[in-house]
C-alpha atoms as a PDB file:
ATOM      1  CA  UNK A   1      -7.002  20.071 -17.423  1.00  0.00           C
ATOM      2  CA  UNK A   2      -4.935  22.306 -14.635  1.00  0.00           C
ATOM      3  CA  UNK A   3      -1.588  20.366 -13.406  1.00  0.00           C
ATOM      4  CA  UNK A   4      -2.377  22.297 -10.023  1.00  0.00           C
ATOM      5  CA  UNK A   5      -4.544  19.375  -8.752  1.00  0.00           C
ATOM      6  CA  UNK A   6      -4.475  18.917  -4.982  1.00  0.00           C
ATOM      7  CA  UNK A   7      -3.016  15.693  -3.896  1.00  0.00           C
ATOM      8  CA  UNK A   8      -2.435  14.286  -0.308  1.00  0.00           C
ATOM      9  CA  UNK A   9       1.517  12.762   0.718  1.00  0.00           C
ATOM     10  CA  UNK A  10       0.396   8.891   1.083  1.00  0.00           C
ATOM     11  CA  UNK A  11       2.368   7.015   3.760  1.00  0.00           C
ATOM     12  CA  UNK A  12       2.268   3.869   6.195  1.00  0.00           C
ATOM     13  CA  UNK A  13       3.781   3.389   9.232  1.00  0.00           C
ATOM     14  CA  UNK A  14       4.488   0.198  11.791  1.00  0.00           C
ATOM     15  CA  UNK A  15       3.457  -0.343  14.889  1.00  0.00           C
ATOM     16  CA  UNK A  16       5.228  -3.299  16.677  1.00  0.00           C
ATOM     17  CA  UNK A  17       5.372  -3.665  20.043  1.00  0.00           C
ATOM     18  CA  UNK A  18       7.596  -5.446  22.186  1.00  0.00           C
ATOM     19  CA  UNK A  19       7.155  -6.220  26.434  1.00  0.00           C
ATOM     20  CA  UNK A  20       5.134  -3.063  26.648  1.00  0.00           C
ATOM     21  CA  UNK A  21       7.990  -1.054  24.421  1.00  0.00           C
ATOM     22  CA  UNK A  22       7.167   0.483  20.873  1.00  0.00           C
ATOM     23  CA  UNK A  23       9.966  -0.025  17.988  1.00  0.00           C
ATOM     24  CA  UNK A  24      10.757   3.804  16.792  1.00  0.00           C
ATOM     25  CA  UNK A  25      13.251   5.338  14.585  1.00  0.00           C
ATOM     26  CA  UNK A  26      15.376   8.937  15.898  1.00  0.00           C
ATOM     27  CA  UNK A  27      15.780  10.800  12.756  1.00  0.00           C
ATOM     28  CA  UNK A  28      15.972  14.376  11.637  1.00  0.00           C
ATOM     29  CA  UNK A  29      13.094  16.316  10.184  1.00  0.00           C
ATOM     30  CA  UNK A  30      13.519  19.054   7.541  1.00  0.00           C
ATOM     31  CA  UNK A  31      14.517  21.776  10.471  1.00  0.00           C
ATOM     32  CA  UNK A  32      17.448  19.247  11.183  1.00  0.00           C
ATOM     33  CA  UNK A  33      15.710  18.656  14.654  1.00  0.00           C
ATOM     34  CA  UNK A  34      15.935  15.307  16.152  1.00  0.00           C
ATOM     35  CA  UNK A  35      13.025  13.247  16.297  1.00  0.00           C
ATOM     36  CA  UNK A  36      10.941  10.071  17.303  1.00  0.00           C
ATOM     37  CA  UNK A  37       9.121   8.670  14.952  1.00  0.00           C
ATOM     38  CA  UNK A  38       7.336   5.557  14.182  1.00  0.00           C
ATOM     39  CA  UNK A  39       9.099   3.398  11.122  1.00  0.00           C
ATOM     40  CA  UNK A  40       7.356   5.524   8.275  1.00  0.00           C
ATOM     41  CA  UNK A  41       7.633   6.578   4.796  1.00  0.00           C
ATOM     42  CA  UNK A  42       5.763   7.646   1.539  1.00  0.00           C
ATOM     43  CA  UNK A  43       3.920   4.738  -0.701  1.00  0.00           C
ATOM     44  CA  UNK A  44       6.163   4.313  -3.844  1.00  0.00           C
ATOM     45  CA  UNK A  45       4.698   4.197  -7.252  1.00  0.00           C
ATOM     46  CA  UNK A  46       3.487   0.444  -8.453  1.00  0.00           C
ATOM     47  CA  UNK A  47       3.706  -0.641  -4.736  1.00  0.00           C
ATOM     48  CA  UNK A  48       1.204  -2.128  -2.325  1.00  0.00           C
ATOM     49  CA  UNK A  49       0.550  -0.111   1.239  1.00  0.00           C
ATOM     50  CA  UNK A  50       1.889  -3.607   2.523  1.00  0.00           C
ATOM     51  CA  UNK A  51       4.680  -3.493   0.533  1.00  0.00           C
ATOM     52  CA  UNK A  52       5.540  -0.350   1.416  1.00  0.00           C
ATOM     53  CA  UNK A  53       5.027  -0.875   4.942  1.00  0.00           C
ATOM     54  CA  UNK A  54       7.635  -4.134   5.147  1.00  0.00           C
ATOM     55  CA  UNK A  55      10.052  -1.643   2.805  1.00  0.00           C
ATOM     56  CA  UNK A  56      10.085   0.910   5.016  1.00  0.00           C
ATOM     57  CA  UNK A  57      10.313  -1.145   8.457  1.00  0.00           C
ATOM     58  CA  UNK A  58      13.226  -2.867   6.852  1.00  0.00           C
ATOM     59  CA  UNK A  59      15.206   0.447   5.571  1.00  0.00           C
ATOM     60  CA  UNK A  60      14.290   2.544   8.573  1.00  0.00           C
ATOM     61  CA  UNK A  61      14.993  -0.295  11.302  1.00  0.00           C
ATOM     62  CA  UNK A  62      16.819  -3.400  10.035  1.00  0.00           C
ATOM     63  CA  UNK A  63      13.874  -5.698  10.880  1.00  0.00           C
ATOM     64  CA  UNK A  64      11.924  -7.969   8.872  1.00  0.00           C
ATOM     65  CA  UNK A  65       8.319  -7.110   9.512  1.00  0.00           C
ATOM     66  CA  UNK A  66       4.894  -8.884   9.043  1.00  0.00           C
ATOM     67  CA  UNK A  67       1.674  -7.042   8.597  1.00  0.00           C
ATOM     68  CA  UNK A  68      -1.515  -8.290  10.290  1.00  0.00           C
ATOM     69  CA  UNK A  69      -4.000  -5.061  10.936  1.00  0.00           C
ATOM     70  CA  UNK A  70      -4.433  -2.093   9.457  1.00  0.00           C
ATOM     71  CA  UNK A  71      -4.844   0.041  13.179  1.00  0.00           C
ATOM     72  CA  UNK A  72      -6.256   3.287  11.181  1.00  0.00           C
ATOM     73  CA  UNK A  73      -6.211   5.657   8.092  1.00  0.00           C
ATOM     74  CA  UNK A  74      -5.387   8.826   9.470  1.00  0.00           C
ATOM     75  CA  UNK A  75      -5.469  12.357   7.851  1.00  0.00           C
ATOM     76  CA  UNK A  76      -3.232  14.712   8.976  1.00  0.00           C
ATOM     77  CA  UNK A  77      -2.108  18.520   7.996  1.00  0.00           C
ATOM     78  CA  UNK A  78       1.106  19.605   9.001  1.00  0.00           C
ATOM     79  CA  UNK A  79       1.031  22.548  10.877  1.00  0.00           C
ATOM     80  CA  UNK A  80       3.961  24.026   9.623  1.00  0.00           C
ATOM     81  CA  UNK A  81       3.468  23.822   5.770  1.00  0.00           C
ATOM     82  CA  UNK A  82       0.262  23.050   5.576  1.00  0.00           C
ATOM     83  CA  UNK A  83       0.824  19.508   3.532  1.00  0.00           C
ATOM     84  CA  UNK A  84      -1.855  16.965   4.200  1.00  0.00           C
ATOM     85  CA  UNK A  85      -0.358  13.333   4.561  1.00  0.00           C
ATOM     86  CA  UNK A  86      -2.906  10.297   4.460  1.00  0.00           C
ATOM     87  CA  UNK A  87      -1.253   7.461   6.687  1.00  0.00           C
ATOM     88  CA  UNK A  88      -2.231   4.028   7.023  1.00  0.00           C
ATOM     89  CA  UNK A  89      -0.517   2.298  10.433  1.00  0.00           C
ATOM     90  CA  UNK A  90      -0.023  -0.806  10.669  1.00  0.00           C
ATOM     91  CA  UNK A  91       0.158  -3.612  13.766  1.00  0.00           C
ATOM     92  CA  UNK A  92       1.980  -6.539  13.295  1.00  0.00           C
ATOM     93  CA  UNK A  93       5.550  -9.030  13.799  1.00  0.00           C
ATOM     94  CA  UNK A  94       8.900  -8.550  13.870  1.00  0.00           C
ATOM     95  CA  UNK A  95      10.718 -11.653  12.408  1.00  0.00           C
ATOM     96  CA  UNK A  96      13.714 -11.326  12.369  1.00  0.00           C
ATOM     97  CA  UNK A  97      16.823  -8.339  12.572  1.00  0.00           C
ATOM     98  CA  UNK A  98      17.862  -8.433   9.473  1.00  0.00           C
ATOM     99  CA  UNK A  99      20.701  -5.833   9.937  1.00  0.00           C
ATOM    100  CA  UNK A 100      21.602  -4.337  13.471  1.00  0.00           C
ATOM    101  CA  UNK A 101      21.792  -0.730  11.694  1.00  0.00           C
ATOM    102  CA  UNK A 102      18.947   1.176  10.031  1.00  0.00           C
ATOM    103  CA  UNK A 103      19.834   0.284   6.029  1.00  0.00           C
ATOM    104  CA  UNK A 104      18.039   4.403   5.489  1.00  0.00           C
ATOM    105  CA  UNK A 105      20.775   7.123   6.370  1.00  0.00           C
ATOM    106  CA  UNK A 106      18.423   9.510   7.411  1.00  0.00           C
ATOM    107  CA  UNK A 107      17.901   7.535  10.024  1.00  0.00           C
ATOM    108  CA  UNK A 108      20.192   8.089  13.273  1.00  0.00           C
ATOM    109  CA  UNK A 109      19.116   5.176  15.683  1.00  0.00           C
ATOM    110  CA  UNK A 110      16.140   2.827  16.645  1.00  0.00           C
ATOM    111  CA  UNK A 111      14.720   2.853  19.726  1.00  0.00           C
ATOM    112  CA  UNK A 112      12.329   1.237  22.071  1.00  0.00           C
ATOM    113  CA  UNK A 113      10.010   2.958  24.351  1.00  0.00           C
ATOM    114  CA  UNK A 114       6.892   2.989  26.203  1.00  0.00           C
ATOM    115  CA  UNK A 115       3.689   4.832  25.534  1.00  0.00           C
ATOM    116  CA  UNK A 116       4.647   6.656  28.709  1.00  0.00           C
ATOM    117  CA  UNK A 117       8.012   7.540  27.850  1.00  0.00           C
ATOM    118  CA  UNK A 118       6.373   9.528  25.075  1.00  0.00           C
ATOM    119  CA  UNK A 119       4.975  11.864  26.975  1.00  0.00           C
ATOM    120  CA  UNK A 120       8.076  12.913  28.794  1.00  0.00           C
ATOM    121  CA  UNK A 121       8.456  16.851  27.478  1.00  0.00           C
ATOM    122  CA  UNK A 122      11.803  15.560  26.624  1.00  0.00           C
ATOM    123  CA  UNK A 123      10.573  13.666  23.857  1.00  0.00           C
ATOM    124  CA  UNK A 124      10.468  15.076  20.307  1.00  0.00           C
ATOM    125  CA  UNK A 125       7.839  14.071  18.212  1.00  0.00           C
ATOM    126  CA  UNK A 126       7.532  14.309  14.403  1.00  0.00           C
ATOM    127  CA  UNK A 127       3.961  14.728  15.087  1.00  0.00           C
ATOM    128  CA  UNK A 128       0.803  13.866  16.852  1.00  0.00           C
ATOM    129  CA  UNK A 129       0.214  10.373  14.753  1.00  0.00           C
ATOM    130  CA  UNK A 130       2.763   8.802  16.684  1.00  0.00           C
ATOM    131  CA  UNK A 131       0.721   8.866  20.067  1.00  0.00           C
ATOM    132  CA  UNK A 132      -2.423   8.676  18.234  1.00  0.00           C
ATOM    133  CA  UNK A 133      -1.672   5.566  16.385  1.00  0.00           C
ATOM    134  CA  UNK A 134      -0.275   3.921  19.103  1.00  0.00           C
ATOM    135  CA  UNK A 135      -3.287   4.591  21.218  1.00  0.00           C
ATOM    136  CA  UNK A 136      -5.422   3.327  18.985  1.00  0.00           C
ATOM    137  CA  UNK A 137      -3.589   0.238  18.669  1.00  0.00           C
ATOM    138  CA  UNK A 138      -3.925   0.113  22.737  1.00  0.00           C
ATOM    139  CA  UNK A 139      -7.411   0.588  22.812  1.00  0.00           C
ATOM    140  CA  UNK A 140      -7.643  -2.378  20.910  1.00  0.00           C
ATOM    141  CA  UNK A 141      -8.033  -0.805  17.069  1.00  0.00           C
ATOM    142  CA  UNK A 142      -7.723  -3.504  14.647  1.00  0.00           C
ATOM    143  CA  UNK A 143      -9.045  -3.787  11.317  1.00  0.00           C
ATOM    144  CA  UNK A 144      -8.617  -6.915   8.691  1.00  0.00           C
ATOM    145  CA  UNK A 145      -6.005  -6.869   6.152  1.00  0.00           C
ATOM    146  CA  UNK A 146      -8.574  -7.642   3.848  1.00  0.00           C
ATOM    147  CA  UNK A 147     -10.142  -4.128   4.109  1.00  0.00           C
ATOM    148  CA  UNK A 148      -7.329  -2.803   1.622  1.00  0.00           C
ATOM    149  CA  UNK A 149      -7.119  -4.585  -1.915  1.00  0.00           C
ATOM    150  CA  UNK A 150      -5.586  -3.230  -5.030  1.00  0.00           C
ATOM    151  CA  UNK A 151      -8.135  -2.965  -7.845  1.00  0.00           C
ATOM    152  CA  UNK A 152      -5.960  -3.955 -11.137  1.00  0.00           C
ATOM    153  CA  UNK A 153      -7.014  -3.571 -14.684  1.00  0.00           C
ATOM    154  CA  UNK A 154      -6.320  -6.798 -16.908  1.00  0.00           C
ATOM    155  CA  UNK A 155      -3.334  -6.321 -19.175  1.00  0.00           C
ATOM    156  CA  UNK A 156      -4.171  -6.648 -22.612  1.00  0.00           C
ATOM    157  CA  UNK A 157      -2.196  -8.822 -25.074  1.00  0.00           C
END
Protein backbone atom coordinates (compact mmCIF):
# COMPACT_ATOMS: atom_id res chain seq x y z
CA UNK A 1 0.00 0.00 0.00
CA UNK A 2 1.31 3.55 -1.65
CA UNK A 3 2.13 6.28 1.23
CA UNK A 4 0.96 8.81 -1.61
CA UNK A 5 -2.70 8.62 -0.41
CA UNK A 6 -4.66 11.83 -0.91
CA UNK A 7 -5.80 13.39 2.25
CA UNK A 8 -7.80 16.68 2.84
CA UNK A 9 -6.25 19.59 5.69
CA UNK A 10 -9.22 19.15 8.40
CA UNK A 11 -10.04 22.38 10.25
CA UNK A 12 -12.89 24.27 12.30
CA UNK A 13 -13.49 27.62 12.66
CA UNK A 14 -15.84 30.04 15.08
CA UNK A 15 -18.32 32.09 14.31
CA UNK A 16 -19.42 34.43 17.21
CA UNK A 17 -21.10 37.34 16.77
CA UNK A 18 -21.44 40.26 18.78
CA UNK A 19 -24.16 43.59 18.20
CA UNK A 20 -24.07 42.83 14.52
CA UNK A 21 -19.94 42.54 14.65
CA UNK A 22 -18.06 39.16 13.83
CA UNK A 23 -14.96 38.18 16.25
CA UNK A 24 -11.86 37.74 13.63
CA UNK A 25 -8.24 37.26 13.99
CA UNK A 26 -5.48 39.64 11.56
CA UNK A 27 -2.75 37.27 10.92
CA UNK A 28 -0.24 36.56 8.23
CA UNK A 29 -0.61 33.89 5.61
CA UNK A 30 2.36 31.98 4.11
CA UNK A 31 3.09 35.10 1.52
CA UNK A 32 3.55 37.16 4.84
CA UNK A 33 0.36 39.15 3.71
CA UNK A 34 -1.92 40.41 6.31
CA UNK A 35 -5.13 38.90 6.71
CA UNK A 36 -8.73 38.52 8.23
CA UNK A 37 -9.65 35.51 9.17
CA UNK A 38 -12.16 33.79 11.21
CA UNK A 39 -10.57 32.04 14.61
CA UNK A 40 -9.38 28.79 12.69
CA UNK A 41 -6.99 26.04 12.77
CA UNK A 42 -6.24 22.33 11.80
CA UNK A 43 -8.00 19.34 14.00
CA UNK A 44 -5.14 17.85 16.16
CA UNK A 45 -4.63 14.18 16.42
CA UNK A 46 -6.87 12.37 19.38
CA UNK A 47 -9.03 15.59 19.49
CA UNK A 48 -12.72 16.25 19.03
CA UNK A 49 -13.83 19.00 16.14
CA UNK A 50 -15.28 20.66 19.42
CA UNK A 51 -12.29 20.46 21.09
CA UNK A 52 -10.47 21.79 18.57
CA UNK A 53 -12.77 24.48 17.92
CA UNK A 54 -12.69 25.90 21.85
CA UNK A 55 -8.57 25.30 21.40
CA UNK A 56 -8.27 27.30 18.68
CA UNK A 57 -10.79 30.25 19.70
CA UNK A 58 -8.84 30.36 22.90
CA UNK A 59 -5.11 30.46 21.28
CA UNK A 60 -6.10 32.60 18.33
CA UNK A 61 -8.35 35.17 20.41
CA UNK A 62 -8.05 34.94 24.21
CA UNK A 63 -11.74 34.01 24.63
CA UNK A 64 -13.36 31.18 26.17
CA UNK A 65 -15.80 29.84 23.64
CA UNK A 66 -18.94 27.56 23.71
CA UNK A 67 -20.08 25.55 20.77
CA UNK A 68 -23.80 25.24 19.97
CA UNK A 69 -24.21 24.60 15.92
CA UNK A 70 -22.29 23.24 13.54
CA UNK A 71 -23.24 26.26 10.62
CA UNK A 72 -21.63 23.94 7.69
CA UNK A 73 -18.92 21.45 6.44
CA UNK A 74 -17.34 23.18 3.76
CA UNK A 75 -14.82 21.91 1.10
CA UNK A 76 -12.53 24.14 -0.17
CA UNK A 77 -9.30 24.06 -2.67
CA UNK A 78 -6.92 26.66 -2.38
CA UNK A 79 -6.34 28.32 -5.39
CA UNK A 80 -2.89 28.88 -5.01
CA UNK A 81 -1.53 25.34 -4.12
CA UNK A 82 -4.13 23.45 -4.87
CA UNK A 83 -4.59 21.87 -1.09
CA UNK A 84 -8.13 20.92 -0.30
CA UNK A 85 -9.11 21.87 3.41
CA UNK A 86 -12.45 20.31 4.87
CA UNK A 87 -13.78 22.96 7.50
CA UNK A 88 -16.41 22.59 9.91
CA UNK A 89 -17.69 26.32 11.33
CA UNK A 90 -19.05 26.65 14.16
CA UNK A 91 -21.83 29.26 15.88
CA UNK A 92 -21.82 29.71 19.33
CA UNK A 93 -20.79 31.93 22.97
CA UNK A 94 -18.18 33.78 24.07
CA UNK A 95 -17.79 33.39 27.91
CA UNK A 96 -15.47 34.96 29.01
CA UNK A 97 -11.80 36.90 27.82
CA UNK A 98 -9.64 34.82 29.13
CA UNK A 99 -6.49 36.82 28.09
CA UNK A 100 -6.74 40.35 26.35
CA UNK A 101 -3.90 39.09 23.79
CA UNK A 102 -4.17 36.25 21.27
CA UNK A 103 -2.11 33.30 23.42
CA UNK A 104 -1.01 32.05 19.21
CA UNK A 105 1.94 34.36 17.91
CA UNK A 106 1.00 34.09 14.54
CA UNK A 107 -1.63 35.95 15.35
CA UNK A 108 -1.24 39.94 15.13
CA UNK A 109 -4.65 41.29 16.54
CA UNK A 110 -8.44 40.43 16.96
CA UNK A 111 -10.90 42.29 15.53
CA UNK A 112 -14.55 42.94 15.25
CA UNK A 113 -16.39 43.71 12.16
CA UNK A 114 -19.48 43.63 10.26
CA UNK A 115 -20.50 41.44 7.38
CA UNK A 116 -20.38 44.71 5.48
CA UNK A 117 -17.11 45.80 6.47
CA UNK A 118 -15.94 42.66 4.70
CA UNK A 119 -16.63 43.62 1.60
CA UNK A 120 -14.74 46.85 1.67
CA UNK A 121 -11.81 46.09 -1.20
CA UNK A 122 -9.68 47.09 1.64
CA UNK A 123 -10.23 44.02 3.38
CA UNK A 124 -7.90 41.02 2.99
CA UNK A 125 -9.31 37.81 3.17
CA UNK A 126 -7.61 34.43 3.76
CA UNK A 127 -10.27 33.13 1.60
CA UNK A 128 -13.80 32.91 0.47
CA UNK A 129 -15.04 30.69 3.70
CA UNK A 130 -14.94 33.61 5.73
CA UNK A 131 -17.96 35.39 3.92
CA UNK A 132 -19.44 32.17 3.10
CA UNK A 133 -19.64 30.87 6.55
CA UNK A 134 -20.77 33.85 7.93
CA UNK A 135 -23.58 34.07 5.47
CA UNK A 136 -24.70 31.00 6.12
CA UNK A 137 -24.84 31.58 9.68
CA UNK A 138 -27.06 34.84 8.63
CA UNK A 139 -29.34 33.07 6.62
CA UNK A 140 -30.14 31.22 9.52
CA UNK A 141 -27.79 27.82 8.93
CA UNK A 142 -27.82 25.83 11.98
CA UNK A 143 -27.34 22.30 12.43
CA UNK A 144 -27.41 20.17 15.95
CA UNK A 145 -24.32 19.41 17.72
CA UNK A 146 -25.47 16.07 17.78
CA UNK A 147 -24.90 15.60 13.99
CA UNK A 148 -21.03 15.04 14.75
CA UNK A 149 -20.13 12.08 17.24
CA UNK A 150 -16.87 10.31 17.54
CA UNK A 151 -17.22 6.59 16.84
CA UNK A 152 -14.63 4.91 19.49
CA UNK A 153 -13.51 1.36 19.55
CA UNK A 154 -13.63 -0.28 23.17
CA UNK A 155 -10.18 -0.60 24.68
CA UNK A 156 -9.32 -3.96 25.42
CA UNK A 157 -7.87 -5.09 28.78
Amino acid sequence: MSDDIWKPHVTVATIAERNGEYLLVEELNSLGEKVINQPAGHLDEGETLIEACVRETLEETGWAFTPEALVGIYRWISPRDGETFLRYSFSGQLIEQVSPEPLDSAILRTRWLSREQLDDPSVELRSILVTHCIDDYLKGSRYPMTLMSDVLEPTVA
